[in-house]
Protein backbone atom coordinates (compact mmCIF):
# COMPACT_ATOMS: atom_id res chain seq x y z
CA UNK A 1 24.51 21.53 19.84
CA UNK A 2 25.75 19.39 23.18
CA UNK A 3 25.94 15.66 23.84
CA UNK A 4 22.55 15.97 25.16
CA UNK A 5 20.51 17.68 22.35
CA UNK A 6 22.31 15.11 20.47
CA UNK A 7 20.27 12.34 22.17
CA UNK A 8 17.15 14.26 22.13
CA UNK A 9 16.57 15.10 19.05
CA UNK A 10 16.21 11.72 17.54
CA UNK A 11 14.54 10.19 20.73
CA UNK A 12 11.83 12.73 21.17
CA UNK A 13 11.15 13.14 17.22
CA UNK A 14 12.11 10.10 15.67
CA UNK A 15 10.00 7.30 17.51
CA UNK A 16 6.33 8.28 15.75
CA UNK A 17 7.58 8.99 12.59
CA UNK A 18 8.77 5.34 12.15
CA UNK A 19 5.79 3.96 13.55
CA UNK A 20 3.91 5.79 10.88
CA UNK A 21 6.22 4.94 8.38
CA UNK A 22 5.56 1.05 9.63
CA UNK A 23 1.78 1.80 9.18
CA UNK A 24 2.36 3.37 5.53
CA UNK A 25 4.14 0.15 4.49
CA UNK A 26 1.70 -1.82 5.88
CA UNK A 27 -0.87 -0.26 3.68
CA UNK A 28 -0.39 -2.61 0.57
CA UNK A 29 -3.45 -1.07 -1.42
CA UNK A 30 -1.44 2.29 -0.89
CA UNK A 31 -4.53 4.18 -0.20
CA UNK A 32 -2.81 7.47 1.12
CA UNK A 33 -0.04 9.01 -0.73
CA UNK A 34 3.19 10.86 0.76
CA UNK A 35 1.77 14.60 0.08
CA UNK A 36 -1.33 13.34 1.62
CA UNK A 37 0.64 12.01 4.89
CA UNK A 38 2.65 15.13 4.99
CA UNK A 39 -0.42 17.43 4.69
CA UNK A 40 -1.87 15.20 7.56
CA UNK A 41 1.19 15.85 9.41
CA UNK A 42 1.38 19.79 8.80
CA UNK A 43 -2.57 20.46 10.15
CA UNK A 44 -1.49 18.36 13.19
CA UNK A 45 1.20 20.61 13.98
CA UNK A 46 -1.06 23.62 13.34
CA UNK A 47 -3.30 21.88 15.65
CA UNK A 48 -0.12 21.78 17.99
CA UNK A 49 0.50 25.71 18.08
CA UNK A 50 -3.83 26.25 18.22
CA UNK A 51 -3.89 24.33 21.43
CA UNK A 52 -0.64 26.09 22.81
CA UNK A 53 -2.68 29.61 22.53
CA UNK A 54 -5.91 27.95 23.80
CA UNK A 55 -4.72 25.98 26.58
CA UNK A 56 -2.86 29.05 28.02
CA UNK A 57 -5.32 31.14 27.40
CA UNK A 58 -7.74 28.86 29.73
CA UNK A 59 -4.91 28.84 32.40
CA UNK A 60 -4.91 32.26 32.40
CA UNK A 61 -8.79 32.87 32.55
CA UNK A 62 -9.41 30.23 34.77
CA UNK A 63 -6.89 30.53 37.02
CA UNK A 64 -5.89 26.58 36.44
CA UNK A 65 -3.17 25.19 37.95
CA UNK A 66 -0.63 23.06 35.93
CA UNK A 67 -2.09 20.15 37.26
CA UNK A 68 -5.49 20.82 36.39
CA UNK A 69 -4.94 21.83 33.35
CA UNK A 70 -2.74 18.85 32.37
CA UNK A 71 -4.43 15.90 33.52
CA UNK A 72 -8.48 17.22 32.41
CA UNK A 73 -8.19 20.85 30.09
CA UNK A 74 -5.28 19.90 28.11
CA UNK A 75 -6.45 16.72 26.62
CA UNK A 76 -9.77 18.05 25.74
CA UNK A 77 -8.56 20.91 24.14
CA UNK A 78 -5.92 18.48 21.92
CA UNK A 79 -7.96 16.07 21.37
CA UNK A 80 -10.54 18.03 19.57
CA UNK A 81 -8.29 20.28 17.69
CA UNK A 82 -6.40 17.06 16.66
CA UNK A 83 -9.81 14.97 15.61
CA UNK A 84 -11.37 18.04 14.20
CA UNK A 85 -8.98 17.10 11.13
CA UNK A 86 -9.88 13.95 10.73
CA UNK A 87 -13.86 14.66 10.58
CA UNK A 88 -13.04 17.31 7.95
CA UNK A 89 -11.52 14.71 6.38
CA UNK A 90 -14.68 12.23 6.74
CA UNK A 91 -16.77 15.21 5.52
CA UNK A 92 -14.94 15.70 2.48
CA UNK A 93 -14.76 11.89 1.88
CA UNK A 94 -11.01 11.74 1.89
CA UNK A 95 -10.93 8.92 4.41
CA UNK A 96 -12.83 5.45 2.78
CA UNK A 97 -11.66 2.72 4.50
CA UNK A 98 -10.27 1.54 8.29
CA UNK A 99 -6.54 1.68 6.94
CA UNK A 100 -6.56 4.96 5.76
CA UNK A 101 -8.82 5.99 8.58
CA UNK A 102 -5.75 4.72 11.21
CA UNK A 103 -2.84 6.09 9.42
CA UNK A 104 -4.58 9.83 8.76
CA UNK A 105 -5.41 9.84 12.91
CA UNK A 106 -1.49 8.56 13.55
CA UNK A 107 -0.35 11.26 10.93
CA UNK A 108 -2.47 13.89 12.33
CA UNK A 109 -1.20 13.12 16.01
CA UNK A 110 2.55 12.78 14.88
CA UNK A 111 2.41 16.50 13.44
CA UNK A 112 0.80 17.87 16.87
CA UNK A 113 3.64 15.78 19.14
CA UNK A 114 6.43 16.53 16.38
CA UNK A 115 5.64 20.61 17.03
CA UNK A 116 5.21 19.71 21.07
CA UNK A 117 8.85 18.36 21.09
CA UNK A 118 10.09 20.44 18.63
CA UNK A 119 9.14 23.61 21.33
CA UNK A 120 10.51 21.93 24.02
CA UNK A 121 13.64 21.04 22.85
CA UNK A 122 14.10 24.67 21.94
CA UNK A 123 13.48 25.77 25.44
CA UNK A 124 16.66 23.94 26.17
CA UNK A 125 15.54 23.42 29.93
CA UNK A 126 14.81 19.28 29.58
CA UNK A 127 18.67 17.80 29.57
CA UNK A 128 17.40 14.31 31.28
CA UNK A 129 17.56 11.80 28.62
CA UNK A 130 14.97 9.71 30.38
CA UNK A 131 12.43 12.53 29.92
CA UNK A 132 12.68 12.44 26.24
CA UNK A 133 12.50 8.48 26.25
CA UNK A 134 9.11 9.28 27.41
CA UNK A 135 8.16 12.06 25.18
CA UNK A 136 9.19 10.31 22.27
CA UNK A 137 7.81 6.72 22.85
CA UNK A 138 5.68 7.89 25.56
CA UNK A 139 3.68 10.99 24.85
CA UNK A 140 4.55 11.32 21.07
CA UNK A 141 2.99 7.73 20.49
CA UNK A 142 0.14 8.40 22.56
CA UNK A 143 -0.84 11.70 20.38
CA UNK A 144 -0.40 9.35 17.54
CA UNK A 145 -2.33 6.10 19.12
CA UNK A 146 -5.15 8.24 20.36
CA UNK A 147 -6.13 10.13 17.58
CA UNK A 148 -5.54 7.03 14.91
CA UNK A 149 -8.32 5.31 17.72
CA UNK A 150 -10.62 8.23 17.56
CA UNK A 151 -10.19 7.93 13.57
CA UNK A 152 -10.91 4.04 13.46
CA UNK A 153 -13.82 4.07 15.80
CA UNK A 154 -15.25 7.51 13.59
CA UNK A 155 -15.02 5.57 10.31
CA UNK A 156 -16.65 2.40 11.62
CA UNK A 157 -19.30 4.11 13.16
CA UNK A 158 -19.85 6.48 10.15
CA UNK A 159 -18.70 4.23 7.12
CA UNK A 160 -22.18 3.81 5.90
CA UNK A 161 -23.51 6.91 6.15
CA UNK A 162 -23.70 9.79 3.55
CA UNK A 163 -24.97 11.90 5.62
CA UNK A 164 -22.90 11.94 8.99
CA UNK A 165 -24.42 12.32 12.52
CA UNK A 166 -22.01 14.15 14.69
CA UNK A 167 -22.94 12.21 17.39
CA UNK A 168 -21.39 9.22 15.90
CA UNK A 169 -18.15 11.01 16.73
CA UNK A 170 -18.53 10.76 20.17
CA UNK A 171 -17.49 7.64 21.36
CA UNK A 172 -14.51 7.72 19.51
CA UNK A 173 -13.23 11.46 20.85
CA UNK A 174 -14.27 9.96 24.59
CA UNK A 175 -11.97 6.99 24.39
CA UNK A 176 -9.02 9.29 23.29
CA UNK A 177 -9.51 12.08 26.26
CA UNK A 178 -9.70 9.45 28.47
CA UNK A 179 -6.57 7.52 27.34
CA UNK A 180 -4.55 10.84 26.61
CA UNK A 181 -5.99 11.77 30.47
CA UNK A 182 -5.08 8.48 32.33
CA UNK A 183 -1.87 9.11 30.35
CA UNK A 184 -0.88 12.63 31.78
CA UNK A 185 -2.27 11.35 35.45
CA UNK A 186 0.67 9.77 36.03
CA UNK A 187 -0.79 7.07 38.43
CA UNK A 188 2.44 5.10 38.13
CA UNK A 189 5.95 6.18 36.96
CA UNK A 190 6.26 8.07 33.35
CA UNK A 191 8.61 5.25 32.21
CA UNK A 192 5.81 2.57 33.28
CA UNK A 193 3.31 4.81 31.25
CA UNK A 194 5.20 5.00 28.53
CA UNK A 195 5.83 1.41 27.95
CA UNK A 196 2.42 0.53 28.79
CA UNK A 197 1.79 2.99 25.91
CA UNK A 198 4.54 0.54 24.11
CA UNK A 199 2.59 -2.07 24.86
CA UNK A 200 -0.78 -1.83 24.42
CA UNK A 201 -1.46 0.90 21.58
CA UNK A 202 0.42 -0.44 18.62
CA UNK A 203 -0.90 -3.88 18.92
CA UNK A 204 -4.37 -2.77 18.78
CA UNK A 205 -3.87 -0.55 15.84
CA UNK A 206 -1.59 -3.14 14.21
CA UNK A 207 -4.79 -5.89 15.26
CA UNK A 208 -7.28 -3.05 13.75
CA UNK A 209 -5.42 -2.57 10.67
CA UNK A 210 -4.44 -6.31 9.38
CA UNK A 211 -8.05 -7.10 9.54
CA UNK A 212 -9.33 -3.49 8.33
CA UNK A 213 -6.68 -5.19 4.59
CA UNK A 214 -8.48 -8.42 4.76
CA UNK A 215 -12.21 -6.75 4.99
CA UNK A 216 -10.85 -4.47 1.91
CA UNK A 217 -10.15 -6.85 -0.01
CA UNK A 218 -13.35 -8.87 0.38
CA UNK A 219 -15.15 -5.52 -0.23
CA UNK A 220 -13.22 -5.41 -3.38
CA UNK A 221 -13.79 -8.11 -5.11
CA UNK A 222 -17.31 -8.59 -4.37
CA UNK A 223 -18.43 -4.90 -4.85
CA UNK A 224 -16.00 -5.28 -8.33
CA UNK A 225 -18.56 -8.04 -9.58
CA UNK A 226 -21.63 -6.11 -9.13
CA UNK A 227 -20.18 -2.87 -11.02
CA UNK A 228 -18.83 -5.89 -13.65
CA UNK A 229 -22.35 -7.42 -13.77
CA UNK A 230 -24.40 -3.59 -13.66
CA UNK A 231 -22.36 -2.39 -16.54
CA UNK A 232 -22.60 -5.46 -18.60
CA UNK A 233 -26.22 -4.95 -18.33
CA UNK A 234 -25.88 -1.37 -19.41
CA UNK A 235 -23.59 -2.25 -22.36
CA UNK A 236 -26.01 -5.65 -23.58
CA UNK A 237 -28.19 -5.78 -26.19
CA UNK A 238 -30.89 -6.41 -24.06
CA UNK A 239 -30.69 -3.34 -21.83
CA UNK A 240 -34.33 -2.92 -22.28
CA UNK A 241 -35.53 -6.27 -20.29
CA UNK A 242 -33.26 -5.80 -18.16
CA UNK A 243 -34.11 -4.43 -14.40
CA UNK A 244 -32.10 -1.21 -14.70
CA UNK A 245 -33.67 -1.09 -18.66
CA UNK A 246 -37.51 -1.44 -16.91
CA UNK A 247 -36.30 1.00 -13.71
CA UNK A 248 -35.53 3.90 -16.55
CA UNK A 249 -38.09 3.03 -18.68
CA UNK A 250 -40.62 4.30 -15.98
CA UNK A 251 -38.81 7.04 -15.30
CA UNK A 252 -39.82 8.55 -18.57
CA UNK A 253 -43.22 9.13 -17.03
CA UNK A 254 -41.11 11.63 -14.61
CA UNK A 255 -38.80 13.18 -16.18
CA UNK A 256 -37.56 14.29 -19.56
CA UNK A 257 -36.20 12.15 -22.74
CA UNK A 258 -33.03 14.40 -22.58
CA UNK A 259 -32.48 13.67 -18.56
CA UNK A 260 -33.14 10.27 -18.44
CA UNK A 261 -30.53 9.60 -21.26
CA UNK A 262 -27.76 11.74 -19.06
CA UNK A 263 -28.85 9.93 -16.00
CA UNK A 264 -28.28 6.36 -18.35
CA UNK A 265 -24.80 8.43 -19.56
CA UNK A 266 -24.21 9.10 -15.66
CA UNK A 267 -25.03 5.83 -14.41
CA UNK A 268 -22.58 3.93 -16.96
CA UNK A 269 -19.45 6.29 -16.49
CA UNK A 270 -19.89 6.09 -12.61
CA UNK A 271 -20.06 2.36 -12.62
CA UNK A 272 -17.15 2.45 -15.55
CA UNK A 273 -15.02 5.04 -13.35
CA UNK A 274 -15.79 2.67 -9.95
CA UNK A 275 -14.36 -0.04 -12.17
CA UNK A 276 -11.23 1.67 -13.01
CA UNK A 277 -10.45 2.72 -8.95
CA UNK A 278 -11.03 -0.94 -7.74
CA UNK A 279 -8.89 -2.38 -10.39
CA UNK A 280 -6.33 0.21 -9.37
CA UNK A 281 -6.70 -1.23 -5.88
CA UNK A 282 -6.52 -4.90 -6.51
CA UNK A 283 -3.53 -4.20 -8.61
CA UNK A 284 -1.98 -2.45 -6.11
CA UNK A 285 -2.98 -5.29 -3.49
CA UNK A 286 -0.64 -8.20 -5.65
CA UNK A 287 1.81 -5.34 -5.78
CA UNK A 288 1.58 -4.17 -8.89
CA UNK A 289 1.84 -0.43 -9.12
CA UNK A 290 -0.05 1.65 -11.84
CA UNK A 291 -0.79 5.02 -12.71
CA UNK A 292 -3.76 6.86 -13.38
CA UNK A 293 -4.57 6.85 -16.91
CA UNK A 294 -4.89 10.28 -18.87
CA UNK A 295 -8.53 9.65 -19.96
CA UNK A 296 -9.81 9.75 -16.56
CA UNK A 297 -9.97 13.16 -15.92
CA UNK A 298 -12.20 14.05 -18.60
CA UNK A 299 -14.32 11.20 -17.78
CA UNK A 300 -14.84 12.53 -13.75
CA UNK A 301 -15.00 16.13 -15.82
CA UNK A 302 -17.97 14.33 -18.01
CA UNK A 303 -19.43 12.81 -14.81
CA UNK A 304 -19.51 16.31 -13.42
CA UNK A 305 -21.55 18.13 -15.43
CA UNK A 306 -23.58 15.03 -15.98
CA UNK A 307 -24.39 15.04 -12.72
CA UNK A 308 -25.22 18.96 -12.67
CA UNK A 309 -27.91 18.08 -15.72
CA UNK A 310 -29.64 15.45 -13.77
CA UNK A 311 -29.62 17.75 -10.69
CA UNK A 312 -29.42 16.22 -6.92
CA UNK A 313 -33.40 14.72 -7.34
CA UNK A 314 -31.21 12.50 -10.49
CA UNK A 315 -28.61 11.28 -8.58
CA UNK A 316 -31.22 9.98 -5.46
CA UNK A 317 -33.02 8.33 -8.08
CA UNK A 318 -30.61 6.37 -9.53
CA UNK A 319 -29.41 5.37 -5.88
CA UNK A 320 -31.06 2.21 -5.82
CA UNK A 321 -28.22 1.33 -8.35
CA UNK A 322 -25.15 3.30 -7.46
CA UNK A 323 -23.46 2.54 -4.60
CA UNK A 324 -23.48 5.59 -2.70
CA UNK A 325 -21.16 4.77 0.56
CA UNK A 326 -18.72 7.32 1.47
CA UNK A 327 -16.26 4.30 0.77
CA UNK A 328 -17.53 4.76 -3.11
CA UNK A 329 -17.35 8.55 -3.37
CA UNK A 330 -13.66 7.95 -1.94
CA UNK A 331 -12.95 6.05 -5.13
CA UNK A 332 -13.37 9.22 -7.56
CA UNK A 333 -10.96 10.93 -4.94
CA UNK A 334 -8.26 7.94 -5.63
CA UNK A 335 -8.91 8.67 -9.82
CA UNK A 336 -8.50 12.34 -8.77
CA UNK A 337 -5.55 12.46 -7.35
């Protein structure tokens, strides 16, 4: 290894990975864990190597000049190999919150720019140490930046929906081909680009995520007094009066003795096990790190197959008094983990 590899290495690889380290400190309810960042990481590479194969195939069928396919093909094809991980993740309800939305899109781009520069600095043909000043804070921070934005704008768009329109991921995947395009246009110098890239995407991701923590929080402690308040109602002696007491009550006339007690059973240990995850959070917020307890997982086990008995018709039922947000559902992930 020369003098020069030397200085690449750790300028065109190190730069995003201590940015996202940054944003993983920052995260003080510790929402995404290190196998979690690093599996992030790993399907953004992948997503590296699938738009290495694609792109050149396109050059090759199209006839595209590097140009062309640089400044419009590449970034479309990145982009939505790169945010196709992130709506999988939205899908499967791994991604609950703002915070966690902007640090899986940063880890997702990292992995794709750490496999970019990784291939390029095994061609051996860049030896300017300028160049990799501008893959590394440049480019590599722009795959990050981008695909974090794409992320934040997704889960904002999408955060209250159960059901998620794919054209609510639009507007998000627009702004990053354009960025990621202006970027690779060159319209002034590379350095210029790059610290413009310096400049103006960390701030608004940092901006994004301090008041994604506060928002949290508030969510947190309000939501944590209805769940407080709905269970205490389940538990008290005068369940019966009460409005969830009346609400099952007539749903004797609908369904069966045996269902309506699992959907009472299911109602309680949802609540209890939403309980347990926000607690976890708050905890976590003052700094005060705990681990799951060992009688959770038979309780999301229990809540399982209580939700199998009361079949899909159940669980609509009772959502008048669950709170069914994807940010919710993300809680059992958090206890599953």
């Amino acid at each position: 290894m020369d003098s020069a590899e030397i200085i690449s290495m750790p300028v065109g690889l190190f730069p995003v990975l201590i940015f996202l380290v940054i944003l993983r400190y920052m995260d003080s309810h510790q929402l995404v864990g290190v196998r979690y960042v690093v599996s992030v990481i790993f399907c953004g590479g992948l997503a590296a190597i699938g738009s290495y194969f694609v792109n050149t195939f396109l050059a090759v069928i199209f006839s595209l000049e590097s140009v062309q396919l640089t400044r419009y093909v590449a970034p479309l094809v990145e982009e939505t190999l790169k945010a196709s991980i992130v709506v999988w993740l939205l899908y499967r309800h791994r991604i609950g919150f703002l915070v966690d939305a902007a640090i899986t899109g940063f880890a997702a781009g990292a992995g794709f720019a750490l496999v970019e520069n990784i291939y390029y600095l095994q061609l051996q043909t860049i030896d300017n140490p300028g160049v990799w000043i501008v893959r590394g804070f440049g480019t590599a921070i722009m795959h990050g930046g981008v695909t974090s934005i794409f992320a934040i704008v997704s889960q904002s768009l999408t955060e209250q929906e159960m059901k998620i329109n794919p054209i609510l991921f639009l507007p998000g995947f627009v702004v990053a081909v354009i960025i990621h395009s202006v970027f690779n246009h060159f319209f002034l110098s590379p350095i210029i680009h790059t610290i413009c890239v310096m400049i103006f995407l960390p701030p608004i991701i940092y901006v994004v995520f301090e008041k994604s923590s506060s928002s949290l929080s508030e969510w947190l402690h309000l939501d944590f007094d209805e769940d407080a308040n709905l269970l205490a109602q389940i538990n008290s002696g005068e369940f019966s009066s009460s409005k969830i007491g009346r609400f099952l009550t007539e749903l004797r006339e609908k369904f069966e003795g045996p269902v309506v007690a699992d959907m009472l059973c299911y109602l309680r240990l949802y609540t209890e096990l939403a309980l347990r995850a926000k607690g976890i959070l708050m905890m976590r917020e003052y700094g005060i790190d705990t681990e799951i307890e060992d009688d959770i997982k038979p309780m999301l086990e229990e809540l399982k197959y209580l939700e199998k008995s009361i079949g899909k018709v159940g669980v609509i039922t009772l959502a008048p008094f669950l709170h069914f947000t994807r940010k919710d559902l993300w809680q059992l992930y958090l206890l599953a983990k």
